[in-house]
PDB file of N, CA and C in Angstrom:
ATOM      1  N   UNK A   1      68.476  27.321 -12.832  1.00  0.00           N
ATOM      2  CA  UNK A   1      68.618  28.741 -13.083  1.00  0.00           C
ATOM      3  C   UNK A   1      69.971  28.974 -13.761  1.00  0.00           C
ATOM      4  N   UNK A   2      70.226  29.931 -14.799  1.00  0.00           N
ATOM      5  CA  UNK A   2      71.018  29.915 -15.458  1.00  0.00           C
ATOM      6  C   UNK A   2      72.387  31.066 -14.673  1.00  0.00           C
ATOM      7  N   UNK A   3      73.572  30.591 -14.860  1.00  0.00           N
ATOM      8  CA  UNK A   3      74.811  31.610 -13.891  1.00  0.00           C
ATOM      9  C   UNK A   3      74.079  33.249 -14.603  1.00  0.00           C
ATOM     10  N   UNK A   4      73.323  33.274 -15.449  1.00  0.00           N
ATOM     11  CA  UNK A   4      73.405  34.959 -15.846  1.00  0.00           C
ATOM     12  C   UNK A   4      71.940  35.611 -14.938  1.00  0.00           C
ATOM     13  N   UNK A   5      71.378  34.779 -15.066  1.00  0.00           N
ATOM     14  CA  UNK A   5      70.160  34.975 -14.224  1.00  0.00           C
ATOM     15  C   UNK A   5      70.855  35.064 -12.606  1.00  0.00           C
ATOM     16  N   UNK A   6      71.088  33.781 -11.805  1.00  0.00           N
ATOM     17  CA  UNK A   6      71.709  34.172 -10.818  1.00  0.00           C
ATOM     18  C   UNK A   6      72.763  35.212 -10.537  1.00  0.00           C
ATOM     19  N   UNK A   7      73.824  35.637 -11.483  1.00  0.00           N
ATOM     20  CA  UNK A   7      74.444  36.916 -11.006  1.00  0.00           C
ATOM     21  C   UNK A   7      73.345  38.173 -10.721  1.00  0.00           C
ATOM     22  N   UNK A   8      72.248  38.503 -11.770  1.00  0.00           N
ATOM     23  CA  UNK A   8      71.870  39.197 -11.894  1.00  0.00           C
ATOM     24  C   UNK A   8      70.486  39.469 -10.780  1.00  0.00           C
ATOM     25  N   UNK A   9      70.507  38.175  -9.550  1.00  0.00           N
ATOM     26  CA  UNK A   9      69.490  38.061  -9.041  1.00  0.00           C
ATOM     27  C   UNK A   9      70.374  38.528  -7.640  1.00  0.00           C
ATOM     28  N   UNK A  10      71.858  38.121  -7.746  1.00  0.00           N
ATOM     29  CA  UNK A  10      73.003  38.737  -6.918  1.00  0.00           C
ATOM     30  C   UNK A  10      73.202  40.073  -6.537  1.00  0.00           C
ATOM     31  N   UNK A  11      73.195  40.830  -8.105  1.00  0.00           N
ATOM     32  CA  UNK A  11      73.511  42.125  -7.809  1.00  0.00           C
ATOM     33  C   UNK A  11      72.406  42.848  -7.823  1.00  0.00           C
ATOM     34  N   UNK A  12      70.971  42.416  -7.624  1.00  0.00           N
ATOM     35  CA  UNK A  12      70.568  43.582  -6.772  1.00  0.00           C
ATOM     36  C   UNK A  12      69.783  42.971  -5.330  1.00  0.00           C
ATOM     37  N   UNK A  13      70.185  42.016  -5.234  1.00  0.00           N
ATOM     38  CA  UNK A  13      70.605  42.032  -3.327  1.00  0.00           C
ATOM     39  C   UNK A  13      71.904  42.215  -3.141  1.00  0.00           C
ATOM     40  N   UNK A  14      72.628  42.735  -3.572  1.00  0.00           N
ATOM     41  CA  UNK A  14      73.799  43.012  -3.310  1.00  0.00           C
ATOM     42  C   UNK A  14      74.053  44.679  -3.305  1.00  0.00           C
ATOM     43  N   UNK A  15      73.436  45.126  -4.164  1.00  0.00           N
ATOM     44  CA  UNK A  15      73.272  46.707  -3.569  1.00  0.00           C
ATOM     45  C   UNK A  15      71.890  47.096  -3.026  1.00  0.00           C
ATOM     46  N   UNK A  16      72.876  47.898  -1.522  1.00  0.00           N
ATOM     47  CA  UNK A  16      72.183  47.728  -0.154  1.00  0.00           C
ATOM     48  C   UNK A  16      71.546  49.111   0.238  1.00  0.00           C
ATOM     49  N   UNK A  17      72.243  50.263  -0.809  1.00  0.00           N
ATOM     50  CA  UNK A  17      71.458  51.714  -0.601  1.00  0.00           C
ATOM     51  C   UNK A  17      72.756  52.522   0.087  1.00  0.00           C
ATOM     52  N   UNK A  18      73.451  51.362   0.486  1.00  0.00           N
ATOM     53  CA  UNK A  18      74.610  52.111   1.550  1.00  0.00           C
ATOM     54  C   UNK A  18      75.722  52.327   0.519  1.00  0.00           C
ATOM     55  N   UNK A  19      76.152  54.059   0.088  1.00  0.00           N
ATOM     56  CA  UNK A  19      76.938  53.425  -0.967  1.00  0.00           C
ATOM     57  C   UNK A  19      78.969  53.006  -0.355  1.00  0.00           C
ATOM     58  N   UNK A  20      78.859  52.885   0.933  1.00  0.00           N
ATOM     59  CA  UNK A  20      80.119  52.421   1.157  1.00  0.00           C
ATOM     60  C   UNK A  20      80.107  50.253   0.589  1.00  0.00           C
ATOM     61  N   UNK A  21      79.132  50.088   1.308  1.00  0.00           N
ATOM     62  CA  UNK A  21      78.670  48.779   0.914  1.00  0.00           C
ATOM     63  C   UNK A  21      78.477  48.306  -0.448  1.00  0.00           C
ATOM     64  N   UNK A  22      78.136  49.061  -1.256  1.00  0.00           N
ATOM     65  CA  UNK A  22      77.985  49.443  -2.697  1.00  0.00           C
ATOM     66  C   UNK A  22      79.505  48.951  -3.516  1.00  0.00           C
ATOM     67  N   UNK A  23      79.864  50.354  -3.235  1.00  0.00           N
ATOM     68  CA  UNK A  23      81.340  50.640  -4.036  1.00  0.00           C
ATOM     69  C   UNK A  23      81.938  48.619  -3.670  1.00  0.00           C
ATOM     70  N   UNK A  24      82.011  47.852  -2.174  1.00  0.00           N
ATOM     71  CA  UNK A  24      82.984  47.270  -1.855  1.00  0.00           C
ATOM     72  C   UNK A  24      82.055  45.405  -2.866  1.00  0.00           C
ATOM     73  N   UNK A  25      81.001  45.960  -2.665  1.00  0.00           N
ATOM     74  CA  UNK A  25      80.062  44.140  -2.882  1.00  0.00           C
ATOM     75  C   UNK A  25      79.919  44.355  -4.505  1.00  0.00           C
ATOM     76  N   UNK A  26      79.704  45.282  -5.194  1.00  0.00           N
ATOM     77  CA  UNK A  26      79.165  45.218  -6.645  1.00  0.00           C
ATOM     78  C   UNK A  26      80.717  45.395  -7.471  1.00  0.00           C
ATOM     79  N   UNK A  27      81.972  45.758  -7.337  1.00  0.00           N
ATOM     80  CA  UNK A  27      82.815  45.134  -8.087  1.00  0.00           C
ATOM     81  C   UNK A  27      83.271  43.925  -8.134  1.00  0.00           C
ATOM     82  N   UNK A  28      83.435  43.540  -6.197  1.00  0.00           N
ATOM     83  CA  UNK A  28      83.878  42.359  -6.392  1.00  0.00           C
ATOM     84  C   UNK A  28      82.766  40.917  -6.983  1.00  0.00           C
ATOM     85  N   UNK A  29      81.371  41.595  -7.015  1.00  0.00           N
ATOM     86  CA  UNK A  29      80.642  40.423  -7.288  1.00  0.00           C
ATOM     87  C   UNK A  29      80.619  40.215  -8.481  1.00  0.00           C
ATOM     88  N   UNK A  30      80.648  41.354  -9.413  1.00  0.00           N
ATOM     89  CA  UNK A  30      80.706  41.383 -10.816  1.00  0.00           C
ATOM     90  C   UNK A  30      82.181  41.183 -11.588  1.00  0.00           C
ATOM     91  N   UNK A  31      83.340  41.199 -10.617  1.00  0.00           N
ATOM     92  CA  UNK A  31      84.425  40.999 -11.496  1.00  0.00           C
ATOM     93  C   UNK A  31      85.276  39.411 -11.024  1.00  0.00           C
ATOM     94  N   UNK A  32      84.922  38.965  -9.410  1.00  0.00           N
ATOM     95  CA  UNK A  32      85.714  37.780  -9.114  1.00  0.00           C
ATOM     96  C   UNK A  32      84.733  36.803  -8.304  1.00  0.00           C
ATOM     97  N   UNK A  33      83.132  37.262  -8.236  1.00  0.00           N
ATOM     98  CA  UNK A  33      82.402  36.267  -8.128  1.00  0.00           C
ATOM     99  C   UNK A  33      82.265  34.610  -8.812  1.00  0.00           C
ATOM    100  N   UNK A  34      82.409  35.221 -10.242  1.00  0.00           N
ATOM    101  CA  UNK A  34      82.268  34.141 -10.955  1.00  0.00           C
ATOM    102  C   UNK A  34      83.438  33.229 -10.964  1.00  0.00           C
ATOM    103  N   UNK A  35      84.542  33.711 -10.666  1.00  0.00           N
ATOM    104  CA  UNK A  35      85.559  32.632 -10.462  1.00  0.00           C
ATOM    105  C   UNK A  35      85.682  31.957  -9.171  1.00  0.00           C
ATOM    106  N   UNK A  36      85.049  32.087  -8.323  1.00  0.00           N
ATOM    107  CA  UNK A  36      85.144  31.771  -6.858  1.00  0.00           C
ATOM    108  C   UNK A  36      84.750  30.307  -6.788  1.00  0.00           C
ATOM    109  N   UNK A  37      85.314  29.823  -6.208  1.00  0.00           N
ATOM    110  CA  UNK A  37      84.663  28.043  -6.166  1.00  0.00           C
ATOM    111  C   UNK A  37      83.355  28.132  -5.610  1.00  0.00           C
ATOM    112  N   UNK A  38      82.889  26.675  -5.675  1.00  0.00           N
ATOM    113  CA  UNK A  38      81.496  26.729  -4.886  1.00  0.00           C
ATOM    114  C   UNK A  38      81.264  27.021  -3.619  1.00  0.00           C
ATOM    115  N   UNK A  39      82.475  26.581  -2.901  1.00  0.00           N
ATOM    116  CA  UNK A  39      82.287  27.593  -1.180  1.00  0.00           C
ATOM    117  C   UNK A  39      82.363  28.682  -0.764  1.00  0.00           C
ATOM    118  N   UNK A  40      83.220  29.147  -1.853  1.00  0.00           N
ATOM    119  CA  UNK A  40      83.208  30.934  -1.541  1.00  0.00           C
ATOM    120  C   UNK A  40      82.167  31.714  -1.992  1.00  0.00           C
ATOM    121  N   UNK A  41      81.463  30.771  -3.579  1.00  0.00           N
ATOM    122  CA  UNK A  41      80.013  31.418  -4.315  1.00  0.00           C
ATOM    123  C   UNK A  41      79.067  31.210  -3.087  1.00  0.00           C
ATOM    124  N   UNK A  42      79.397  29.903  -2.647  1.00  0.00           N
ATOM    125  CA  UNK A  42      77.899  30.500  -0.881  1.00  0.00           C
ATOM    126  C   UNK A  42      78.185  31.270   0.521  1.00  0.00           C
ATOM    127  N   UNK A  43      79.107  31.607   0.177  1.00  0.00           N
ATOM    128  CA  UNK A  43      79.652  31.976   1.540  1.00  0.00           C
ATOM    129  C   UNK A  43      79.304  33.392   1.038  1.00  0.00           C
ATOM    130  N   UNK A  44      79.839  33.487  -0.134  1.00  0.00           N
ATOM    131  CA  UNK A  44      78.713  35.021  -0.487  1.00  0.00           C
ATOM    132  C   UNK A  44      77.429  35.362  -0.190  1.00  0.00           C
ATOM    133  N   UNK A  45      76.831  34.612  -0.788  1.00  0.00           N
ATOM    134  CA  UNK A  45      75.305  34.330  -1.036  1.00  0.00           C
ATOM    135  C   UNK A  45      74.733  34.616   0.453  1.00  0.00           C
ATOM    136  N   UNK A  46      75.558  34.111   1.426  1.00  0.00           N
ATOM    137  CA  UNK A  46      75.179  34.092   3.053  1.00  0.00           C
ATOM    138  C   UNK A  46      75.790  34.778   3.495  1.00  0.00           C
ATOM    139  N   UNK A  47      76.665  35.351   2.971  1.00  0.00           N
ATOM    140  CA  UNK A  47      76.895  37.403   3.403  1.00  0.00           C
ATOM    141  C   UNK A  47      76.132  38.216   3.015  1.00  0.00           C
ATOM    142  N   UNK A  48      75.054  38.229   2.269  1.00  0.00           N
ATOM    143  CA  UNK A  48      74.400  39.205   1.690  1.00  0.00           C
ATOM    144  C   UNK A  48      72.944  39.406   1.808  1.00  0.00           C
ATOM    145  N   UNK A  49      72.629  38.165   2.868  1.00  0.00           N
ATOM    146  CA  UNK A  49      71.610  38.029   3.601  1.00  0.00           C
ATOM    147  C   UNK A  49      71.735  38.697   4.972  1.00  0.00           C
ATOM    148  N   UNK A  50      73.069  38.580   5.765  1.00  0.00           N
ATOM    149  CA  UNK A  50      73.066  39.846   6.945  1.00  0.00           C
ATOM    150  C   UNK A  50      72.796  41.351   6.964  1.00  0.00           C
ATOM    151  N   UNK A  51      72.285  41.641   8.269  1.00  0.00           N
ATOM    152  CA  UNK A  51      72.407  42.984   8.061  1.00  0.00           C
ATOM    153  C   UNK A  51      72.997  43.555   7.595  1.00  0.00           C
ATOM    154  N   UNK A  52      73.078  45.282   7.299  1.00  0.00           N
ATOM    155  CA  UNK A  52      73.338  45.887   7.064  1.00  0.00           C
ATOM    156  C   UNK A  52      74.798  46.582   7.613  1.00  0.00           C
ATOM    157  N   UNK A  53      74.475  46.903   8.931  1.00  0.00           N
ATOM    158  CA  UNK A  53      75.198  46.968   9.641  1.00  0.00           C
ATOM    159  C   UNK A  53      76.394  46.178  10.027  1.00  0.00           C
ATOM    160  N   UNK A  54      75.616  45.031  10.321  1.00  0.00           N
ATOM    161  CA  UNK A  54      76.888  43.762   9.967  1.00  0.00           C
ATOM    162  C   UNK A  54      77.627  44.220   9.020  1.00  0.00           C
ATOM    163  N   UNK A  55      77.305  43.956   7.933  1.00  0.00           N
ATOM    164  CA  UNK A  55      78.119  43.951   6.765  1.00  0.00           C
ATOM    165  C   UNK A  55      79.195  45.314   6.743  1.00  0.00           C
ATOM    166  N   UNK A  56      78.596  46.565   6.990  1.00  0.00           N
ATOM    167  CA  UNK A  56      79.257  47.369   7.154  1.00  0.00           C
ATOM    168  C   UNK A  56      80.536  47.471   8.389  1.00  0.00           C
ATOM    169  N   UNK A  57      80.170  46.892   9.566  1.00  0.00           N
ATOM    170  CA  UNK A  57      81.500  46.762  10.214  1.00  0.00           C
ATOM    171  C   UNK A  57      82.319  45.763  10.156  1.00  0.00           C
ATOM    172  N   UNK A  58      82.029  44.856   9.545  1.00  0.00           N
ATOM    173  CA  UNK A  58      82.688  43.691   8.570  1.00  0.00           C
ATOM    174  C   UNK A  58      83.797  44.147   7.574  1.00  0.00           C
ATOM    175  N   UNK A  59      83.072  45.057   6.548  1.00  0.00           N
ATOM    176  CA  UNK A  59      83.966  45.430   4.940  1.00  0.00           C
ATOM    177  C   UNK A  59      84.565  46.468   5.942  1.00  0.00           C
ATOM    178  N   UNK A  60      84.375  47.049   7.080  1.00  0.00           N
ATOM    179  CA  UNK A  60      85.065  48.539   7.285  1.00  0.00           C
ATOM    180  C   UNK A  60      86.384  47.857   7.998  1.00  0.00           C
ATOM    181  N   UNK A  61      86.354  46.709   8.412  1.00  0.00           N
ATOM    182  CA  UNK A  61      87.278  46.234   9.512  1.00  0.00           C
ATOM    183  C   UNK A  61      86.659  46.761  10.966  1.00  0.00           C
ATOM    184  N   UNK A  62      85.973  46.691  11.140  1.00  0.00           N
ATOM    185  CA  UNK A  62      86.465  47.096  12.965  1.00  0.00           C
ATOM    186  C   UNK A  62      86.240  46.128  13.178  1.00  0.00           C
ATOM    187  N   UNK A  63      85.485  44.827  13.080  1.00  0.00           N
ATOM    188  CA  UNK A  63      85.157  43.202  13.354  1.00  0.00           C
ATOM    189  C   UNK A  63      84.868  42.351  12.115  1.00  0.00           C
ATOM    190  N   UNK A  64      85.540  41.288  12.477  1.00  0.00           N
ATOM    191  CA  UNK A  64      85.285  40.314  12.094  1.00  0.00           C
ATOM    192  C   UNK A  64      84.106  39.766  12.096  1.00  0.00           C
ATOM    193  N   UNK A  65      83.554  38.749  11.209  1.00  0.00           N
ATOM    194  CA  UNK A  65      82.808  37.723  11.318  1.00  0.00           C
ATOM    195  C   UNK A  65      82.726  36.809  12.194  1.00  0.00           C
ATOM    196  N   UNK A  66      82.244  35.995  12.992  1.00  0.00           N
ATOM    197  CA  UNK A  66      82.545  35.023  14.077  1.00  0.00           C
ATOM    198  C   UNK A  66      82.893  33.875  12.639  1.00  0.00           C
ATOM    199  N   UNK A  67      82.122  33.144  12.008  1.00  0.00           N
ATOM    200  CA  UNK A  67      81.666  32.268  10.974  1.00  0.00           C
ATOM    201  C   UNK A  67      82.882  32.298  10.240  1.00  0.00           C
ATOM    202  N   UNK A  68      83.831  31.569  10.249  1.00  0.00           N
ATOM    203  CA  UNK A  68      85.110  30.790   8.586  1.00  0.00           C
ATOM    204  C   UNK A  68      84.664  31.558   7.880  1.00  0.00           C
ATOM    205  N   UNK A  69      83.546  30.776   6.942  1.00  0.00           N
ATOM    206  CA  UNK A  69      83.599  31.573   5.469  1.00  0.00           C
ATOM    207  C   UNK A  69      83.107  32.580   5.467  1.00  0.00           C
ATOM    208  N   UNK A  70      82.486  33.542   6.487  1.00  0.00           N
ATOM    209  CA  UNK A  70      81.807  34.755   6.135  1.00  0.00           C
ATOM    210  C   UNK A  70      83.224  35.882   6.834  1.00  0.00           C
ATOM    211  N   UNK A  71      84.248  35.006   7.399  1.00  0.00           N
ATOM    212  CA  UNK A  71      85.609  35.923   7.526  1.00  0.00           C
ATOM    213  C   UNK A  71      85.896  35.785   6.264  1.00  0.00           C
ATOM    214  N   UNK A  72      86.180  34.755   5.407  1.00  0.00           N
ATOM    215  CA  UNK A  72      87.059  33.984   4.315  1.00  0.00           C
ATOM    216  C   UNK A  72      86.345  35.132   3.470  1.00  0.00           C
ATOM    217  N   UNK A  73      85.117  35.122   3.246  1.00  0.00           N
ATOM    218  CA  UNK A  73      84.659  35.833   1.775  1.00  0.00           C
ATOM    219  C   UNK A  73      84.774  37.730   2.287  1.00  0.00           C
ATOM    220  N   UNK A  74      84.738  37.552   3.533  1.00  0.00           N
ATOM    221  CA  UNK A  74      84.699  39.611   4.211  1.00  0.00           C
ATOM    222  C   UNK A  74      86.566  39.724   3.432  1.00  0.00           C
ATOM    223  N   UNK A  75      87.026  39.173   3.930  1.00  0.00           N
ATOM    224  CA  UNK A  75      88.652  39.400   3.787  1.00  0.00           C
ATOM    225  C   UNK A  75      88.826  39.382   2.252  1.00  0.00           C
ATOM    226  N   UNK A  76      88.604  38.376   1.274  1.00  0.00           N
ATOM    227  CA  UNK A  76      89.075  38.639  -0.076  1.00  0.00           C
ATOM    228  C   UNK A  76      88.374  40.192  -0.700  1.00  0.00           C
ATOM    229  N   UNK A  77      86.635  40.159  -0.239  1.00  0.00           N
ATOM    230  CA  UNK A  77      86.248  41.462  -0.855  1.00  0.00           C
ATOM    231  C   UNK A  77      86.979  42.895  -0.380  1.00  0.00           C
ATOM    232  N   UNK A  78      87.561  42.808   0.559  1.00  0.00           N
ATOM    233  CA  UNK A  78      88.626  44.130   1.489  1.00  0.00           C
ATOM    234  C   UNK A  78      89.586  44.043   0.406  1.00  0.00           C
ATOM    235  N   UNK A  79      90.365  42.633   0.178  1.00  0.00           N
ATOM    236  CA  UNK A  79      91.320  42.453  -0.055  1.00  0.00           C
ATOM    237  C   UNK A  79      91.103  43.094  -1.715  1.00  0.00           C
ATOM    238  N   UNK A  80      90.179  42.428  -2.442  1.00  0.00           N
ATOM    239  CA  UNK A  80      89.875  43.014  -3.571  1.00  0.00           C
ATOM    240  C   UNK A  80      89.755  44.308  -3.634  1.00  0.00           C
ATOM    241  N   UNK A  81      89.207  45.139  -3.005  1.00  0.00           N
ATOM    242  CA  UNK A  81      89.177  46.293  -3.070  1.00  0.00           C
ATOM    243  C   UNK A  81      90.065  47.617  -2.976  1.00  0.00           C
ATOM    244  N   UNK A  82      90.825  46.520  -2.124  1.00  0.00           N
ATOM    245  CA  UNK A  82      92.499  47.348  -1.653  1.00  0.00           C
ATOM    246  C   UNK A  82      93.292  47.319  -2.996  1.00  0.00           C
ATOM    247  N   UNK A  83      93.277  46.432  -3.827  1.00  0.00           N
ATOM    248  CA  UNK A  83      94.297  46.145  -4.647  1.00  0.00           C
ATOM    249  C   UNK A  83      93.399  46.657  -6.060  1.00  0.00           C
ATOM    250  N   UNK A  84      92.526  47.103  -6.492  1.00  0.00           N
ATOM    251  CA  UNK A  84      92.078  47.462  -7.604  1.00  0.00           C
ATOM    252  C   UNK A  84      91.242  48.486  -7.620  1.00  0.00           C
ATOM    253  N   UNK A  85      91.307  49.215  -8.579  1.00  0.00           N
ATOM    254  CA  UNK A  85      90.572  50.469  -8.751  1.00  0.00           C
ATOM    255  C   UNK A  85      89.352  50.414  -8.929  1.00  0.00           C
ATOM    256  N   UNK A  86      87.958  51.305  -8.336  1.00  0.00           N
ATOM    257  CA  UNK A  86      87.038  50.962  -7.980  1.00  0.00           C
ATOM    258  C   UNK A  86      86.414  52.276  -8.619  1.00  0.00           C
ATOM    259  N   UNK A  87      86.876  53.082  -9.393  1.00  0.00           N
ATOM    260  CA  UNK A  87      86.676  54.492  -9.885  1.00  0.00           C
ATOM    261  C   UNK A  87      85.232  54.106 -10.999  1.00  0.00           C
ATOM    262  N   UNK A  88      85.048  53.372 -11.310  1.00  0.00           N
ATOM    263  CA  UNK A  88      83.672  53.301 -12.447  1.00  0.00           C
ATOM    264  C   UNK A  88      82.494  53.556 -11.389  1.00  0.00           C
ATOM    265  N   UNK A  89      82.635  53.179 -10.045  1.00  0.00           N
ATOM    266  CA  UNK A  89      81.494  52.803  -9.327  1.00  0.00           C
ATOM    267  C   UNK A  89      80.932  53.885  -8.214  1.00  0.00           C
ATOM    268  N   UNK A  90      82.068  55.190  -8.372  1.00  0.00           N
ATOM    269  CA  UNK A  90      82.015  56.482  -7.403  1.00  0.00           C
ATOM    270  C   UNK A  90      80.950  56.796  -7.637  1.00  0.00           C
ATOM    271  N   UNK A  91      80.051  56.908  -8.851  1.00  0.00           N
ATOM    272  CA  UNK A  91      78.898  57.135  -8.902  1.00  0.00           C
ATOM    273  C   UNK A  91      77.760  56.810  -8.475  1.00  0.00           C
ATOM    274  N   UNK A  92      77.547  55.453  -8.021  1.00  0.00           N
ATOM    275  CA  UNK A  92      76.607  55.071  -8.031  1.00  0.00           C
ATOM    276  C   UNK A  92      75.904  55.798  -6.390  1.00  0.00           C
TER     277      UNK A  92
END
């Protein structure tokens, strides 16, 4: 499968309807996914298969992940989000 096909098979399991979840998974997947090594590209991939909910008290902070890389990849997308402007995506 080709990386353009797989991003694109990414971002729409990646938007979840929730648009807090929205705004935080579809910049960072579309702007620092592709640079992510291969453990952090699955550690995604297996964040975006959890609930909903999960995910949401995950990106909100009130808990952590139990799981390394599903802390490792929750923390850079916070982290991404804290540090860059996210204004194209208020819309969605």
């Amino acid at each position: 499968m080709s990386e353009d096909t797989t991003l694109k098979r990414l971002y729409w399991h990646s938007r979840r309807g929730m648009w807090e979840l929205d705004l935080l998974l579809l910049p960072f997947l579309e702007h620092r996914y592709p640079d992510l090594d291969e453990g952090d590209q699955a550690a995604y991939r297996a964040l975006i298969e959890e609930e909903d909910q999960d995910l949401f008290f995950w990106l909100m902070r009130r808990e952590w992940p139990g799981d390394d890389a599903l802390r490792r990849i929750v923390k850079m997308i916070v982290a991404y989000a804290e540090t860059t402007s996210n204004d194209q995506y208020r819309t969605l």
